[in-house]
C-alpha atoms as a PDB file:
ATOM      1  CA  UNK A   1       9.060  -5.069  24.560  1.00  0.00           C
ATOM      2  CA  UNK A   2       6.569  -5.184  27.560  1.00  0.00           C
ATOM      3  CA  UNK A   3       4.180  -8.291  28.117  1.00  0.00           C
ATOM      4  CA  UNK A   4       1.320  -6.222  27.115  1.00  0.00           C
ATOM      5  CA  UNK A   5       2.607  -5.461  23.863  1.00  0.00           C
ATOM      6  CA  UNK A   6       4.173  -8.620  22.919  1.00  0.00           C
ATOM      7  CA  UNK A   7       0.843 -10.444  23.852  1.00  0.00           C
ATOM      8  CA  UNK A   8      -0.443  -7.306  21.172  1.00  0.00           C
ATOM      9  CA  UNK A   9       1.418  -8.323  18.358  1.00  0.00           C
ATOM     10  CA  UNK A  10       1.207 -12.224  18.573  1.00  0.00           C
ATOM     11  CA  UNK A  11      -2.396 -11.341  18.270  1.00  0.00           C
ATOM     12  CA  UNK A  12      -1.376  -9.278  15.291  1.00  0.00           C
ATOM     13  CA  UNK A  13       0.686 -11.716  13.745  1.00  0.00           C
ATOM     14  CA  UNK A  14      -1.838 -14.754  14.497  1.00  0.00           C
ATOM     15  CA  UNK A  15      -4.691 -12.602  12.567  1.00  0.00           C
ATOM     16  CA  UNK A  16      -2.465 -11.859   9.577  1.00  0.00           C
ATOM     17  CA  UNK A  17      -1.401 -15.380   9.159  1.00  0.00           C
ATOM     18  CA  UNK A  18      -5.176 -16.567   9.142  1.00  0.00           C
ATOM     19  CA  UNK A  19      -6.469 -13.258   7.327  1.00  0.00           C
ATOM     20  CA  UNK A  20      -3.927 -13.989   4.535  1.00  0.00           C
ATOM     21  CA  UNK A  21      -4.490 -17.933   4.349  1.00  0.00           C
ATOM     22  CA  UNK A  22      -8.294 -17.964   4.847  1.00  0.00           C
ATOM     23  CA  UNK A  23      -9.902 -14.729   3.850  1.00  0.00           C
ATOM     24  CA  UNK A  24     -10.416 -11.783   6.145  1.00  0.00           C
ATOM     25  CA  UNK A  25     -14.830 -12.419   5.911  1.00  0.00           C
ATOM     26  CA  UNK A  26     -13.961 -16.016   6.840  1.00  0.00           C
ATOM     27  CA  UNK A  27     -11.723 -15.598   9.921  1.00  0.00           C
ATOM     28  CA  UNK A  28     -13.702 -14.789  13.206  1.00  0.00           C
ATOM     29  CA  UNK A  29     -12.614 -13.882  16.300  1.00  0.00           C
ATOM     30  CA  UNK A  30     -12.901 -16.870  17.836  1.00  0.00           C
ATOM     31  CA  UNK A  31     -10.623 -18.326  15.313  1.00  0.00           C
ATOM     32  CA  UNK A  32      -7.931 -15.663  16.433  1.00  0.00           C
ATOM     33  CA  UNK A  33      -8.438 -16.926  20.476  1.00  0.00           C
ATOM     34  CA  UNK A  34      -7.560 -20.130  18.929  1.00  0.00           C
ATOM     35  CA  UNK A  35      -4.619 -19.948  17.009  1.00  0.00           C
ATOM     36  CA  UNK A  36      -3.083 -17.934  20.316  1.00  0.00           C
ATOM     37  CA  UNK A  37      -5.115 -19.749  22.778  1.00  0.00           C
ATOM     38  CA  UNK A  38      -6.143 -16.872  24.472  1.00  0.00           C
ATOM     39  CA  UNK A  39      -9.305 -15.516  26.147  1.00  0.00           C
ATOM     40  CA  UNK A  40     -11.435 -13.145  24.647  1.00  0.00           C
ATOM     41  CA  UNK A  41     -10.773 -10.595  27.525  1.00  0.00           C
ATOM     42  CA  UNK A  42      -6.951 -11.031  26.592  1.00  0.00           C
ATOM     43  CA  UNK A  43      -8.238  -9.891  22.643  1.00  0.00           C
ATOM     44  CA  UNK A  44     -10.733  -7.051  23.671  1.00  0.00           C
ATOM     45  CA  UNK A  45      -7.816  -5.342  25.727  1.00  0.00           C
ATOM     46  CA  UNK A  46      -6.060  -4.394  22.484  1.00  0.00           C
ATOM     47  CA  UNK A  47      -8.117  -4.619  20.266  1.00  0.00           C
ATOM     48  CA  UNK A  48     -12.180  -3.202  19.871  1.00  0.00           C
ATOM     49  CA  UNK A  49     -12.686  -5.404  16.709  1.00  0.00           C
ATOM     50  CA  UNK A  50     -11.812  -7.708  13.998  1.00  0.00           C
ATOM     51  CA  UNK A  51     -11.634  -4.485  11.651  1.00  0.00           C
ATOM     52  CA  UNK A  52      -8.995  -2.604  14.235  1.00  0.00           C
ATOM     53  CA  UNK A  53      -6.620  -5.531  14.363  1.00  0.00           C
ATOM     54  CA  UNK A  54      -6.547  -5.387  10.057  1.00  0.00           C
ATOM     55  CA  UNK A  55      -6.516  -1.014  10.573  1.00  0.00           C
ATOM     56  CA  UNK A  56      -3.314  -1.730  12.601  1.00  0.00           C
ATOM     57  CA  UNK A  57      -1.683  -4.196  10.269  1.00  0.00           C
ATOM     58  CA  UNK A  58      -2.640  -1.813   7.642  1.00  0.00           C
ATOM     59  CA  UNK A  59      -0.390   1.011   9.721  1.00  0.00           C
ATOM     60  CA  UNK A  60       2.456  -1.894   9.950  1.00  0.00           C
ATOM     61  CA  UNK A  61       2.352  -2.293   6.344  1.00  0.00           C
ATOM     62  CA  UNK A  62       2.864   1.205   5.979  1.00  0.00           C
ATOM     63  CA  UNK A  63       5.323   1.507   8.725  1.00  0.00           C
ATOM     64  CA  UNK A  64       7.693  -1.448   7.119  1.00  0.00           C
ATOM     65  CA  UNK A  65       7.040  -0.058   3.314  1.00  0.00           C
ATOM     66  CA  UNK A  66       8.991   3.414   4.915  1.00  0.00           C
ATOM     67  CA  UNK A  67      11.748   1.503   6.607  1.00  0.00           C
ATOM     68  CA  UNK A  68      12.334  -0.289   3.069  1.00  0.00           C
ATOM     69  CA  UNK A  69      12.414   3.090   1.300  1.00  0.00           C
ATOM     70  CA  UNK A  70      14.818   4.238   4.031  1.00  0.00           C
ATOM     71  CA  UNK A  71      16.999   1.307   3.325  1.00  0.00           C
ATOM     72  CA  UNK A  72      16.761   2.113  -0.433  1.00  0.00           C
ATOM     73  CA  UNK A  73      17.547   5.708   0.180  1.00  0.00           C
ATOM     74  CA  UNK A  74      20.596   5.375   2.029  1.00  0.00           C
ATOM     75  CA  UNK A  75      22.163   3.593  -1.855  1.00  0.00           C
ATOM     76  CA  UNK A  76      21.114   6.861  -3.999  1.00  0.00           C
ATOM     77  CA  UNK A  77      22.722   9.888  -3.551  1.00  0.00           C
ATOM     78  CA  UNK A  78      21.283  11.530  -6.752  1.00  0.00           C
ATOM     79  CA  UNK A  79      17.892  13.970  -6.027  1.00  0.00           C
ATOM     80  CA  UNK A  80      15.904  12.539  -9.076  1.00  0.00           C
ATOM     81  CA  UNK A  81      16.590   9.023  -8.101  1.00  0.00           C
ATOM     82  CA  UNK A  82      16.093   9.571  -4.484  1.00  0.00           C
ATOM     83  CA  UNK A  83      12.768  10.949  -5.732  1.00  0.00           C
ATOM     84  CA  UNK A  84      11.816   8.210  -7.775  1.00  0.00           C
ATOM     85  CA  UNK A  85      12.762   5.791  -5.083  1.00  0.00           C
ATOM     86  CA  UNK A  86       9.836   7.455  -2.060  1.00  0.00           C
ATOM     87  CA  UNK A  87       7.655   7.324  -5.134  1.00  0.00           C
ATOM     88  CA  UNK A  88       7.634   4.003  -6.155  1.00  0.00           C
ATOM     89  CA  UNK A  89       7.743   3.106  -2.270  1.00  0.00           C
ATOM     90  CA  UNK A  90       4.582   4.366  -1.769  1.00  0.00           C
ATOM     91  CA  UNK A  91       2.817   1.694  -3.656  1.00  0.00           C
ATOM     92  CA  UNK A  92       2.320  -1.221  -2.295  1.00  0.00           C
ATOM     93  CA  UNK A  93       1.821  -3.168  -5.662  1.00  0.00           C
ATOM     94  CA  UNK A  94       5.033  -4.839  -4.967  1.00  0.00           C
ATOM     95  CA  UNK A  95       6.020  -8.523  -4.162  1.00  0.00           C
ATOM     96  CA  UNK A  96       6.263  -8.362  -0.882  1.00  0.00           C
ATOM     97  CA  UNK A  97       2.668  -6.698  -0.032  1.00  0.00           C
ATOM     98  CA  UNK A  98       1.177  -9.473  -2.666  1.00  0.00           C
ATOM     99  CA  UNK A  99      -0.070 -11.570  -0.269  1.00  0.00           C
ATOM    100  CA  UNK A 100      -1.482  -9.068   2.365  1.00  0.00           C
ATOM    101  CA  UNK A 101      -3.118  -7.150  -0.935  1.00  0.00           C
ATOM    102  CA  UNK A 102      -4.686 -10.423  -2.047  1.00  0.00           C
ATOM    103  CA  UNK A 103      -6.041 -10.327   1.505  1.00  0.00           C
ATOM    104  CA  UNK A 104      -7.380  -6.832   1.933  1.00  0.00           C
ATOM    105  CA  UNK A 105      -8.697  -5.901  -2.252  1.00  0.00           C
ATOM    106  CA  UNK A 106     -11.594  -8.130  -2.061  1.00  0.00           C
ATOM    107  CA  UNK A 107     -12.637  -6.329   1.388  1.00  0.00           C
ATOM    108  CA  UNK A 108     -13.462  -2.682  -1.200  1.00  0.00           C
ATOM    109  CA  UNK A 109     -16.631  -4.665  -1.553  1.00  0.00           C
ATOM    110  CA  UNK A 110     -17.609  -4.062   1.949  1.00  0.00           C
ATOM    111  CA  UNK A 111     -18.256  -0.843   4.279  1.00  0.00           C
ATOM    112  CA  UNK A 112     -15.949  -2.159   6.289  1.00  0.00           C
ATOM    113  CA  UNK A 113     -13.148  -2.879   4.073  1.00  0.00           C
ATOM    114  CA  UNK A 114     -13.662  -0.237   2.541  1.00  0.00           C
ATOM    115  CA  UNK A 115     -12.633   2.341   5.421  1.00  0.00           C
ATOM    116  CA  UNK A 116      -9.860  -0.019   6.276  1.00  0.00           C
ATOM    117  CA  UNK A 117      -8.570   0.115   3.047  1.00  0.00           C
ATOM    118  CA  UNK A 118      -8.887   4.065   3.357  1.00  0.00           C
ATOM    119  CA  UNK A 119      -7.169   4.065   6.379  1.00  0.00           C
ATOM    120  CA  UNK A 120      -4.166   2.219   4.696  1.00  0.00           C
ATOM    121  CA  UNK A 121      -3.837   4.967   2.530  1.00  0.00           C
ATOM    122  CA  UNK A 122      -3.769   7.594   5.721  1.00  0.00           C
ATOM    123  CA  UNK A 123      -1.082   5.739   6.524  1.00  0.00           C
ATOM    124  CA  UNK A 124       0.701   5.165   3.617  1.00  0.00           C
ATOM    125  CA  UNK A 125       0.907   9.191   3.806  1.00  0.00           C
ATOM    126  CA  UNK A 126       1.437   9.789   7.168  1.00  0.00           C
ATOM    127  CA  UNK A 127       4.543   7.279   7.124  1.00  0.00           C
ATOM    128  CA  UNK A 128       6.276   8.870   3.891  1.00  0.00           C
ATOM    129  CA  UNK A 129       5.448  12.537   4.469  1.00  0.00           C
ATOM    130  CA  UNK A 130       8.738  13.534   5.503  1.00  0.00           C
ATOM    131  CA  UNK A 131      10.641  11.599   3.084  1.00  0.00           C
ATOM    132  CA  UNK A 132       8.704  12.958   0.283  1.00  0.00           C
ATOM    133  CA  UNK A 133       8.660  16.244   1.311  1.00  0.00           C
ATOM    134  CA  UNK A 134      12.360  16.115   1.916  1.00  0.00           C
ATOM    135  CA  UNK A 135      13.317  14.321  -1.599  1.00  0.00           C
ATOM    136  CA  UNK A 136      11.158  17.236  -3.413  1.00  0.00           C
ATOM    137  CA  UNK A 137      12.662  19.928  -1.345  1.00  0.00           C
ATOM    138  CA  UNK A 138      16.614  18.358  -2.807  1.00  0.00           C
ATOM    139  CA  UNK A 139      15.439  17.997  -6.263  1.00  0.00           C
ATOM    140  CA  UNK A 140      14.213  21.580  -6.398  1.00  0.00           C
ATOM    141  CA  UNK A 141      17.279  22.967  -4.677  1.00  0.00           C
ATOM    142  CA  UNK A 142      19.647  20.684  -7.243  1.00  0.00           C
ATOM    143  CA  UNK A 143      17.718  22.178 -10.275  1.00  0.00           C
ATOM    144  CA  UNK A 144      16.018  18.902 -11.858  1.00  0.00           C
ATOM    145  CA  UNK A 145      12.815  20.114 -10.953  1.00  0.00           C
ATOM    146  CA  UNK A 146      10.985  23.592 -10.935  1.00  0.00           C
ATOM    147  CA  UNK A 147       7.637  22.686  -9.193  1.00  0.00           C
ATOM    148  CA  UNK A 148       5.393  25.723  -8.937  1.00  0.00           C
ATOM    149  CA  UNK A 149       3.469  24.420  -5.783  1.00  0.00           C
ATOM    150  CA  UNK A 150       5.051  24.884  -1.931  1.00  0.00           C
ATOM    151  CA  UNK A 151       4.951  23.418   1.152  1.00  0.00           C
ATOM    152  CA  UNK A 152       1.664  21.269   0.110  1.00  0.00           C
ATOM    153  CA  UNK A 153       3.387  19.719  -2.900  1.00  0.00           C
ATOM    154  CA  UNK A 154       4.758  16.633  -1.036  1.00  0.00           C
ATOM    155  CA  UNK A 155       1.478  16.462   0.093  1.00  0.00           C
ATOM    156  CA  UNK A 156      -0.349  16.523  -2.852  1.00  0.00           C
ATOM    157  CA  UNK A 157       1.984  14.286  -4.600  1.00  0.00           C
ATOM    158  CA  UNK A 158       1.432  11.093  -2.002  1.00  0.00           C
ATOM    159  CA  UNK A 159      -2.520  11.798  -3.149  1.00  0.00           C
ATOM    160  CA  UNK A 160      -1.555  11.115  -6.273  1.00  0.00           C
ATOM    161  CA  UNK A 161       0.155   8.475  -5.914  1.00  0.00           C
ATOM    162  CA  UNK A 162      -2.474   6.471  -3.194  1.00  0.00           C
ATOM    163  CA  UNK A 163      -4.722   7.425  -5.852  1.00  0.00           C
ATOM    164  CA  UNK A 164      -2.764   5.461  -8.795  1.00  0.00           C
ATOM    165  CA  UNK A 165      -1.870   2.302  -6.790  1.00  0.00           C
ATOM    166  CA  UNK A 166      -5.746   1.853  -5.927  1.00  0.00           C
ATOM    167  CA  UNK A 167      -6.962   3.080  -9.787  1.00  0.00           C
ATOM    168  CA  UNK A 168      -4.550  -0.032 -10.747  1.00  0.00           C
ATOM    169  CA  UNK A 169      -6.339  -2.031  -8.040  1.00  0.00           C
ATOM    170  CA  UNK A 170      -9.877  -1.691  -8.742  1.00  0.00           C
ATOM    171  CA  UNK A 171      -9.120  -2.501 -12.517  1.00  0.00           C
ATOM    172  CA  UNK A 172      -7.425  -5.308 -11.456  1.00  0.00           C
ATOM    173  CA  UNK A 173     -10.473  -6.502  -9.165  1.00  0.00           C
ATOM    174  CA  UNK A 174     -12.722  -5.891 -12.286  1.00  0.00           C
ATOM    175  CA  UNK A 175     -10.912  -8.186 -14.108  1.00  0.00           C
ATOM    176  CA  UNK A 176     -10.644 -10.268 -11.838  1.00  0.00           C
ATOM    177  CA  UNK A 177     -14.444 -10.190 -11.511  1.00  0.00           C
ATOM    178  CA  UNK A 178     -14.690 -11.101 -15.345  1.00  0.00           C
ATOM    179  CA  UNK A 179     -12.121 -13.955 -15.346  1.00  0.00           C
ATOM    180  CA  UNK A 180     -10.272 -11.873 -17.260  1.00  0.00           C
ATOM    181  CA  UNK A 181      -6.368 -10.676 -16.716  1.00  0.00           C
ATOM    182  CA  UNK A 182      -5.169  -7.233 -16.070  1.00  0.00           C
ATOM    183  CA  UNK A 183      -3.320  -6.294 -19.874  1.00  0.00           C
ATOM    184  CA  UNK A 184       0.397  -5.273 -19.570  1.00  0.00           C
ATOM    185  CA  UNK A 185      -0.888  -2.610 -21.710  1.00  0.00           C
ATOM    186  CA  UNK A 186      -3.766  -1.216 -19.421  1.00  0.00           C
ATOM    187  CA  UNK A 187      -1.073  -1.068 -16.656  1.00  0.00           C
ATOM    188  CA  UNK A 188       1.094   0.949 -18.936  1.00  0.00           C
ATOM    189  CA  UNK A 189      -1.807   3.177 -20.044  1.00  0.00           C
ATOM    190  CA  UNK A 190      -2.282   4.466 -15.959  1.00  0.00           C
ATOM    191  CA  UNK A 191       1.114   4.210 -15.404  1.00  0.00           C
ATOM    192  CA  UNK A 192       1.709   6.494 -18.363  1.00  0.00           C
ATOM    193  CA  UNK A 193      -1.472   8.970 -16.978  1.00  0.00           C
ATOM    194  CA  UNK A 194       0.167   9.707 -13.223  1.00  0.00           C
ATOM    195  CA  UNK A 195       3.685   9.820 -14.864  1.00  0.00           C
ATOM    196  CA  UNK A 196       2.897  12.890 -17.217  1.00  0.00           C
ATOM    197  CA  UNK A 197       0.239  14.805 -14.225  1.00  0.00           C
ATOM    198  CA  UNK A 198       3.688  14.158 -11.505  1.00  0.00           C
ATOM    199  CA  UNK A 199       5.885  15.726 -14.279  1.00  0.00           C
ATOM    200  CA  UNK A 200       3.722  18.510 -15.450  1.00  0.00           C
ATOM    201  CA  UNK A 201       3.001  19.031 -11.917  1.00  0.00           C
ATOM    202  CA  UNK A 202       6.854  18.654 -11.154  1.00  0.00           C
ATOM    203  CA  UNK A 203       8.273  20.669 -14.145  1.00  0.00           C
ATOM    204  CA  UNK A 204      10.369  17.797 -14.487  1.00  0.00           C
ATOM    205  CA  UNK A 205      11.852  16.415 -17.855  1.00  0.00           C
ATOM    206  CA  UNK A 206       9.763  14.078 -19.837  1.00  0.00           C
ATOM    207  CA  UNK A 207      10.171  10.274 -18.930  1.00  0.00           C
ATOM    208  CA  UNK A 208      12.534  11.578 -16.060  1.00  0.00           C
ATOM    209  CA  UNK A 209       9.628   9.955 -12.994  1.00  0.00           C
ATOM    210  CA  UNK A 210       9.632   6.217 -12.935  1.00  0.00           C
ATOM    211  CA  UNK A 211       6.505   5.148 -10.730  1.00  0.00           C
ATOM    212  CA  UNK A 212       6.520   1.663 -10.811  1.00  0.00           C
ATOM    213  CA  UNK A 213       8.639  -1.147 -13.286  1.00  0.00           C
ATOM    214  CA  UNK A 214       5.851  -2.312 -15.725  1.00  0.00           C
ATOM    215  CA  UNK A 215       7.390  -5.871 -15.729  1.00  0.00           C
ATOM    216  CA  UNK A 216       7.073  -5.679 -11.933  1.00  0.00           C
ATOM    217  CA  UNK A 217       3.647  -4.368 -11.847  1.00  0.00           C
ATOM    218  CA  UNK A 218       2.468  -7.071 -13.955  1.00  0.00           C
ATOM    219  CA  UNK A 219       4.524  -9.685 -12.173  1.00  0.00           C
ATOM    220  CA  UNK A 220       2.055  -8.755  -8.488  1.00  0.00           C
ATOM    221  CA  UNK A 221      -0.966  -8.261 -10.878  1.00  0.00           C
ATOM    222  CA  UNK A 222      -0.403 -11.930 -11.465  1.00  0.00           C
ATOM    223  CA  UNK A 223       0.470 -13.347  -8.250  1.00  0.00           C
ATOM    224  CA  UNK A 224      -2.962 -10.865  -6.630  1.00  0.00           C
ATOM    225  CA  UNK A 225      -4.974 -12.626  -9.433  1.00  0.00           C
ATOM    226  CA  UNK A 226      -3.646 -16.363  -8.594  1.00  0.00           C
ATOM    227  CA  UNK A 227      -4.327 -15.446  -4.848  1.00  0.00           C
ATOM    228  CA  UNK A 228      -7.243 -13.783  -4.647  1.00  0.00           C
ATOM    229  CA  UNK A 229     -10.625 -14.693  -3.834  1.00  0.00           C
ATOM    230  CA  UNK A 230     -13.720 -12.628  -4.090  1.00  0.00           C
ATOM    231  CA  UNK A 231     -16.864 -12.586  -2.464  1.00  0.00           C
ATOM    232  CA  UNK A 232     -19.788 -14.550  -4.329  1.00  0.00           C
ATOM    233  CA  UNK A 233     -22.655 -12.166  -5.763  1.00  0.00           C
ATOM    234  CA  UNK A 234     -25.895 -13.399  -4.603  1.00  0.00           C
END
């Protein structure tokens, strides 16, 4: 790794640390210079912003989520599972994004935070495209699914599923917003919703897509709600 880029990243991993442990409103740039004791013309040579540094974690995130499903892939040979296993992937409602989600959620009350969190979701797609499209491509050639759609299917289907993961996310907020928790039930209610649409839209047998563990969705539902903090209504 060149000096330029490993200067990059401890800048990276510096923000993370303090976006994670202090809120991303809270943490300025100065407090970035420093953690890394570093001059601002050292931080404005990678980085325009506060909000690109937490767009390029965001693209991390995404980036390690893949090489995890990779990892996972390589222990299934069967096409359903191997399906199953880029699906659930995709969502970053796991235990080892729970403290980075704690971090970024609150920020969907903000412009700002709101195209960052958009941007996670480009690349959420971006880095699982060709995994996706590959494990759909198997299961239709090994006969467990008869998907209608073509080459935009893969496509389509990481829509749906950036569009679940963020559904269970802004009803988690809500409650969170009420001082309420997030019912096992509710979670099985939209888990239930974007199971049937991916197996109608799949031809695939009933109960045969698994998008997330319920016990495991609950389990980060908790740990978001004991981390998170969210900005006071004036």
């Amino acid at each position: 790794m060149r000096k330029g880029d490993e200067r990059k990243q401890e800048i990276l991993t510096a923000a993370e640390k303090l976006f994670c442990a202090r809120g991303y409103q809270e943490t300025g740039v100065q407090d970035i210079l420093d953690a890394l004791k570093v001059s601002k013309g050292a931080f404005y040579h990678h980085f325009e912003s506060k909000g690109s540094v937490l767009e390029t974690l965001c693209t991390q995130r995404a980036e390690k989520a893949a090489e995890r499903t990779r990892e996972a892939l390589t222990k299934s040979e069967d096409a359903l599972a191997r399906l199953n296993i880029v699906l659930q992937g995709v969502s970053p409602l796991c235990m080892e994004e729970a403290a980075f989600l704690s971090m970024l959620l609150p920020q969907l009350f903000t412009h700002e935070g709101r195209t960052v969190c958009v941007a996670y979701q480009e690349a959420l797609h971006s880095a699982f495209l060709p995994m996706m499209t590959e494990a759909v491509s198997a299961a239709a050639a090994d006969g467990v699914i008869a998907p209608a759609g073509g080459e935009d299917l893969a496509d389509l289907l990481l829509v749906m599923m950036n569009h679940c993961w963020m559904h269970v996310a802004k009803m988690l907020l809500s409650q969170i917003d009420k001082a309420a928790q997030l019912s096992p039930a509710a979670l099985l209610d939209a888990l239930t919703l974007y199971r049937a649409a991916m197996e109608r839209l799949l031809d695939a047998p009933f109960g045969s897509i698994h998008l997330s563990d319920l016990e495991e969705w609950s389990k980060v539902a908790q740990e978001v709600e004991r981390r998170i903090v969210l900005p006071v209504k004036v």
